[in-house]
N, C-alpha and C. Protein backbone atom coordinates (compact mmCIF):
# COMPACT_ATOMS: atom_id res chain seq x y z
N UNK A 1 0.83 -1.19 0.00
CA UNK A 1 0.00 0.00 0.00
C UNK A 1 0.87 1.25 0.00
N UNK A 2 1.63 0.81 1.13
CA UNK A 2 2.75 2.40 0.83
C UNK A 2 3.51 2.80 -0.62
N UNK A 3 3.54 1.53 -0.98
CA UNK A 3 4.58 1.53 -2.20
C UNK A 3 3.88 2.64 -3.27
N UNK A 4 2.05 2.14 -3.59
CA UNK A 4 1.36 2.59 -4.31
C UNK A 4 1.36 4.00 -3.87
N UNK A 5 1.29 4.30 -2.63
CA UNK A 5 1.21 5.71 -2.35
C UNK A 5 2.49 6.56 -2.91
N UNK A 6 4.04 6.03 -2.35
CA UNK A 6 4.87 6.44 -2.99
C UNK A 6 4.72 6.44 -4.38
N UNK A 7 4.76 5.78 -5.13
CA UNK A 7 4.36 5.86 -7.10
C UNK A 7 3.48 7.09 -6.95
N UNK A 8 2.59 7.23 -6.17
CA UNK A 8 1.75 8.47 -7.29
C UNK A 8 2.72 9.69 -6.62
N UNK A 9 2.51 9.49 -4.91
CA UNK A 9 3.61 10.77 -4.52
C UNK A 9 4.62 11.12 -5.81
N UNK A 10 5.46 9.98 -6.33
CA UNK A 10 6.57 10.41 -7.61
C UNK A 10 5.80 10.64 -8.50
N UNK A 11 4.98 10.35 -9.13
CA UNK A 11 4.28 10.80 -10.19
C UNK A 11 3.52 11.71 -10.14
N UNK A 12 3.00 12.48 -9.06
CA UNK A 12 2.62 14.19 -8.58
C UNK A 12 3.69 14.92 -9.00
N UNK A 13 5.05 14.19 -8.18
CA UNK A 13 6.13 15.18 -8.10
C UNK A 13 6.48 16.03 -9.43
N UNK A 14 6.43 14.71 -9.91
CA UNK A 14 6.85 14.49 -12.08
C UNK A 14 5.72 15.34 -12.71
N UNK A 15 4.54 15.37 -12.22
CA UNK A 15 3.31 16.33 -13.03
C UNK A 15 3.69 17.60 -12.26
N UNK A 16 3.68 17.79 -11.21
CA UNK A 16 3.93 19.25 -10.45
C UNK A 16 4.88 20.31 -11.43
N UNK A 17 6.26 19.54 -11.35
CA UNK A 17 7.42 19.83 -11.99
C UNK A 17 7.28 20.15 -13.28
N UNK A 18 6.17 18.89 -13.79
CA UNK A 18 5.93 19.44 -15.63
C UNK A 18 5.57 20.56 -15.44
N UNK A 19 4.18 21.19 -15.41
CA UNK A 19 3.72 22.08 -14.95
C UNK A 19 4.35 23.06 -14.82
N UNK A 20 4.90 23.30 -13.29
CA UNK A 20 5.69 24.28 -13.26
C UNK A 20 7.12 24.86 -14.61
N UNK A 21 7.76 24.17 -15.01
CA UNK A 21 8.09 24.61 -15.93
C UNK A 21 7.66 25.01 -17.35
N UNK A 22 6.37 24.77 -17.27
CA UNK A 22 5.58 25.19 -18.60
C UNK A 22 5.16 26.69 -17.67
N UNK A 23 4.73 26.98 -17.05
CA UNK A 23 4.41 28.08 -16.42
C UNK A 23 5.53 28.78 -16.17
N UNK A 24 7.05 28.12 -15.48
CA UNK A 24 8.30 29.68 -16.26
C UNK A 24 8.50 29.50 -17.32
N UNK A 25 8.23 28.98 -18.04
CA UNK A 25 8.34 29.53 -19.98
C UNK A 25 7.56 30.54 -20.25
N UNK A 26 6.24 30.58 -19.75
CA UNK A 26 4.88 31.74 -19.95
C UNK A 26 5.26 32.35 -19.37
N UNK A 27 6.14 32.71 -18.13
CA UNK A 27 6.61 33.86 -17.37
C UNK A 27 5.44 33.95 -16.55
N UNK A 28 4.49 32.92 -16.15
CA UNK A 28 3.64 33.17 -15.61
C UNK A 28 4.09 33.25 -13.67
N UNK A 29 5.22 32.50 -13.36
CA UNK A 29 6.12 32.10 -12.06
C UNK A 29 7.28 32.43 -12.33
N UNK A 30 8.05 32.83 -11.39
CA UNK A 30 9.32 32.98 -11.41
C UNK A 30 9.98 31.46 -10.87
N UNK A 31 11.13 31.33 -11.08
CA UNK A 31 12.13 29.68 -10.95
C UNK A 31 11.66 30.14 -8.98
N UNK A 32 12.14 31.04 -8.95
CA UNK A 32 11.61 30.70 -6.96
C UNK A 32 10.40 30.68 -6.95
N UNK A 33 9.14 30.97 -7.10
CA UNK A 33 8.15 30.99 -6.92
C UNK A 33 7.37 29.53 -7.30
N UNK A 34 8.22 28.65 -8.26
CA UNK A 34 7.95 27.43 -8.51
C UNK A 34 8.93 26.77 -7.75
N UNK A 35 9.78 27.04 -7.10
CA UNK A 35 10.19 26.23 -6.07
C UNK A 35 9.92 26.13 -4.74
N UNK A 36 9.29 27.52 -4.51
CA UNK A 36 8.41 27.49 -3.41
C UNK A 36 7.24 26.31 -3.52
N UNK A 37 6.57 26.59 -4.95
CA UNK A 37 5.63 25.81 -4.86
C UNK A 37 5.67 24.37 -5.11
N UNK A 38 6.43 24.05 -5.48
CA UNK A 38 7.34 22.46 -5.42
C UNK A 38 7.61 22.15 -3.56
N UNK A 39 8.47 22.66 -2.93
CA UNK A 39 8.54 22.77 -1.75
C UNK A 39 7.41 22.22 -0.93
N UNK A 40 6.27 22.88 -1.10
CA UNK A 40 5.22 22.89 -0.37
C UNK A 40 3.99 21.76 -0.76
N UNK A 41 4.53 21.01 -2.30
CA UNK A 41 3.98 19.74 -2.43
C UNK A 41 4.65 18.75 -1.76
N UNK A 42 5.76 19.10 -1.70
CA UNK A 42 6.95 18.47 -1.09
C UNK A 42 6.43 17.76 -0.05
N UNK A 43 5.92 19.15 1.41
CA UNK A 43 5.75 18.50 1.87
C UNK A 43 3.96 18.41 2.63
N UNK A 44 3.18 18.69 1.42
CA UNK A 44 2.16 17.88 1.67
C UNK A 44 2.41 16.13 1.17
N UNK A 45 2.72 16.31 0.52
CA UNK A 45 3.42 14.57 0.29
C UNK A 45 3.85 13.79 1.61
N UNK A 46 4.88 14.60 2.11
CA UNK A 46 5.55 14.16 3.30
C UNK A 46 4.65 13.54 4.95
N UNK A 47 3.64 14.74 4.85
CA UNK A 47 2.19 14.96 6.08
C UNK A 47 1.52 13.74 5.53
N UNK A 48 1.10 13.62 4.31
CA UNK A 48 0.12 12.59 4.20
C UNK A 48 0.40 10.87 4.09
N UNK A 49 1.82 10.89 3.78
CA UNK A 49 2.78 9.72 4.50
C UNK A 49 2.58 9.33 5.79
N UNK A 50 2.97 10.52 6.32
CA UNK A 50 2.75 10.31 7.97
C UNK A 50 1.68 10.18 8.38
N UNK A 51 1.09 10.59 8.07
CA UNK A 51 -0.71 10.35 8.57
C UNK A 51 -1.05 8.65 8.06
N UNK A 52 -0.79 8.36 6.90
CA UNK A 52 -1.02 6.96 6.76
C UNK A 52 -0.13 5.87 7.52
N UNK A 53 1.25 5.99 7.77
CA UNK A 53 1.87 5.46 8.48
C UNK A 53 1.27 5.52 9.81
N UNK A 54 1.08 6.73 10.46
CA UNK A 54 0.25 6.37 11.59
C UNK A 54 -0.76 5.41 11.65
N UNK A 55 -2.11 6.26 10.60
CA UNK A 55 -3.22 6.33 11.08
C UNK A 55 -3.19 4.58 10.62
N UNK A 56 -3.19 4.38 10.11
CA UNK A 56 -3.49 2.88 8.73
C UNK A 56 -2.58 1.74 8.84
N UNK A 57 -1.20 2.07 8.45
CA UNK A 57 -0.19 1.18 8.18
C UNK A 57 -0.05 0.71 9.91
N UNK A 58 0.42 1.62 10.83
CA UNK A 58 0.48 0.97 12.16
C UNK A 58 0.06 0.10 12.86
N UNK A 59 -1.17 0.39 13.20
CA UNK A 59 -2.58 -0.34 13.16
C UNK A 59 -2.47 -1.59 12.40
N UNK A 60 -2.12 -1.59 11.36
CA UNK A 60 -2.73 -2.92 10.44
C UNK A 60 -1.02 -4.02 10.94
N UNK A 61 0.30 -3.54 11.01
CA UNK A 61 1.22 -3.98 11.75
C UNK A 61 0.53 -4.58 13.20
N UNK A 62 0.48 -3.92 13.99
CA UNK A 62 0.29 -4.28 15.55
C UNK A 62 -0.87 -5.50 15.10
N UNK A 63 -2.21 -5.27 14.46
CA UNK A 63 -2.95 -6.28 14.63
C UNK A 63 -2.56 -7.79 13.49
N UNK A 64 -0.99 -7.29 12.63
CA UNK A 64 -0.81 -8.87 12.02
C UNK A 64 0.11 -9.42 13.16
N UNK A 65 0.92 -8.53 14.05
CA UNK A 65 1.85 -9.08 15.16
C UNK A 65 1.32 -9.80 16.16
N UNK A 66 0.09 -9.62 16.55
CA UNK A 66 -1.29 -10.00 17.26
C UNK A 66 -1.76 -11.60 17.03
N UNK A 67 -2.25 -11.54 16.01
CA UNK A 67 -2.40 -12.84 15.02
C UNK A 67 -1.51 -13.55 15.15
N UNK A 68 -0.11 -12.98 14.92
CA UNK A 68 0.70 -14.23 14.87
C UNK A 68 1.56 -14.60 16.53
N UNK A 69 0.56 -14.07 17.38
CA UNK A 69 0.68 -14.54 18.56
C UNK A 69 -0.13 -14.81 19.39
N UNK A 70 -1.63 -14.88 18.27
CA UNK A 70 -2.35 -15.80 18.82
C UNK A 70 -2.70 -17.09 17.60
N UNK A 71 -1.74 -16.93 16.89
CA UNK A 71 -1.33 -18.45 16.38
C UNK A 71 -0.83 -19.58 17.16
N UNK A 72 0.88 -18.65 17.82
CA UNK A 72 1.47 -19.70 18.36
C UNK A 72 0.89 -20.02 19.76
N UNK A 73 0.02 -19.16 20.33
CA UNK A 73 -0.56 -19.72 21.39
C UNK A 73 -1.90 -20.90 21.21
N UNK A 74 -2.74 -20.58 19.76
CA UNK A 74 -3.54 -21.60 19.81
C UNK A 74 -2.89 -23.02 18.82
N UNK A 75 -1.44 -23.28 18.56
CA UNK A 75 -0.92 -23.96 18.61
C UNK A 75 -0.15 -24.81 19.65
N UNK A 76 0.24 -23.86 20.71
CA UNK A 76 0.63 -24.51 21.56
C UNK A 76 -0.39 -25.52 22.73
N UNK A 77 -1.79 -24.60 22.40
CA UNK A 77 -3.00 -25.39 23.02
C UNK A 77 -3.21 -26.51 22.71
N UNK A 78 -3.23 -26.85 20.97
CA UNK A 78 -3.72 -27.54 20.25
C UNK A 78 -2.51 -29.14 20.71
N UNK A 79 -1.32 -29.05 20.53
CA UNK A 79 0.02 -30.01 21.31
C UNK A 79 -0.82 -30.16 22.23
N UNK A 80 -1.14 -29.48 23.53
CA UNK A 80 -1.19 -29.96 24.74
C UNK A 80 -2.72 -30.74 24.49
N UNK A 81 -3.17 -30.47 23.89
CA UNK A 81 -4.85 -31.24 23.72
C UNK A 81 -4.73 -32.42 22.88
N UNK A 82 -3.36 -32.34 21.94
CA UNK A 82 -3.13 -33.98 21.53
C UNK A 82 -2.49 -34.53 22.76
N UNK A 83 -1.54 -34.27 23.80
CA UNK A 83 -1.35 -34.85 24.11
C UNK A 83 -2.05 -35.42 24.97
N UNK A 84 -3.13 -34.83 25.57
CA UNK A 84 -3.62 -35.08 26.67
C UNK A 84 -5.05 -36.40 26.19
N UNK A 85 -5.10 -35.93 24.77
CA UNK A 85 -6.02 -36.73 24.13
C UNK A 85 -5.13 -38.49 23.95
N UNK A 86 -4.02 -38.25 23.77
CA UNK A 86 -3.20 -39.99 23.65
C UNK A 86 -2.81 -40.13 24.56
N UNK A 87 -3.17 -39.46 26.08
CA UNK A 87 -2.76 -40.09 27.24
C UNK A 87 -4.38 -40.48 27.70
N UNK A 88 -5.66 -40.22 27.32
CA UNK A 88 -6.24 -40.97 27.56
C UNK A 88 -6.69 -42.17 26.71
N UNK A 89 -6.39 -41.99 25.38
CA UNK A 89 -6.59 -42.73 24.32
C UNK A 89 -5.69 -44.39 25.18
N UNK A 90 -4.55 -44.07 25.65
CA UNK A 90 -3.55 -45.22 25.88
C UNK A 90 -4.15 -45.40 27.52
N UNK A 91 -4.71 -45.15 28.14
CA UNK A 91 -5.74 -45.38 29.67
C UNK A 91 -6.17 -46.84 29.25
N UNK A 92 -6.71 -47.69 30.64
CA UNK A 92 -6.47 -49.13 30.46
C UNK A 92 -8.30 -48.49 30.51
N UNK A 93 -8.73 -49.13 29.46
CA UNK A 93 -10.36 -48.81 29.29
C UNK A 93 -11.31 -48.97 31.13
N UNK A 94 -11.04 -50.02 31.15
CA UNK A 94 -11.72 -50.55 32.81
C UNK A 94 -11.19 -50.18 33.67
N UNK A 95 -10.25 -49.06 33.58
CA UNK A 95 -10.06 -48.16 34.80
C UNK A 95 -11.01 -47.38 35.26
């Protein structure tokens, strides 16, 4: 998911940039005034990373770390319930 986010983040960057240099050819921006405004996609790019890393990606970490520790615990149940199942299985019946 991040990956996809990064690709378009680069491919904003790459349209931003087109853009802006078609606009200092028209003289419509000056080279700083499009680097300001490069800058400041920059780092809305950057905020909305972080917000998904928080809000989304974290979250979805902690609850696969979760899972896979209540795997090995309902595996380790599952051993003790065979075993306990072939220690009565092997019980002298007329006990």
């Amino acid at each position: 998911m991040l990956r996809g986010i990064e690709g378009l983040g680069a491919g904003a960057r790459g349209e931003a940039r087109r853009v802006l240099d078609v606009l200092i050819e028209r003289g419509d921006v000056s080279l700083e005034e499009a680097d300001r405004i490069e800058a400041g996609i920059e780092s809305a790019i950057a905020t909305h990373r972080r917000w998904l890393e928080e809000r989304v990606l974290a979250p979805l970490r902690g609850a696969g770390e979760g899972a896979g520790r209540l795997d090995a615990r309902l595996a380790a149940l599952e051993e003790r319930l065979a075993r306990i199942e072939a220690r009565l299985a092997a019980r002298d019946p007329g006990e």
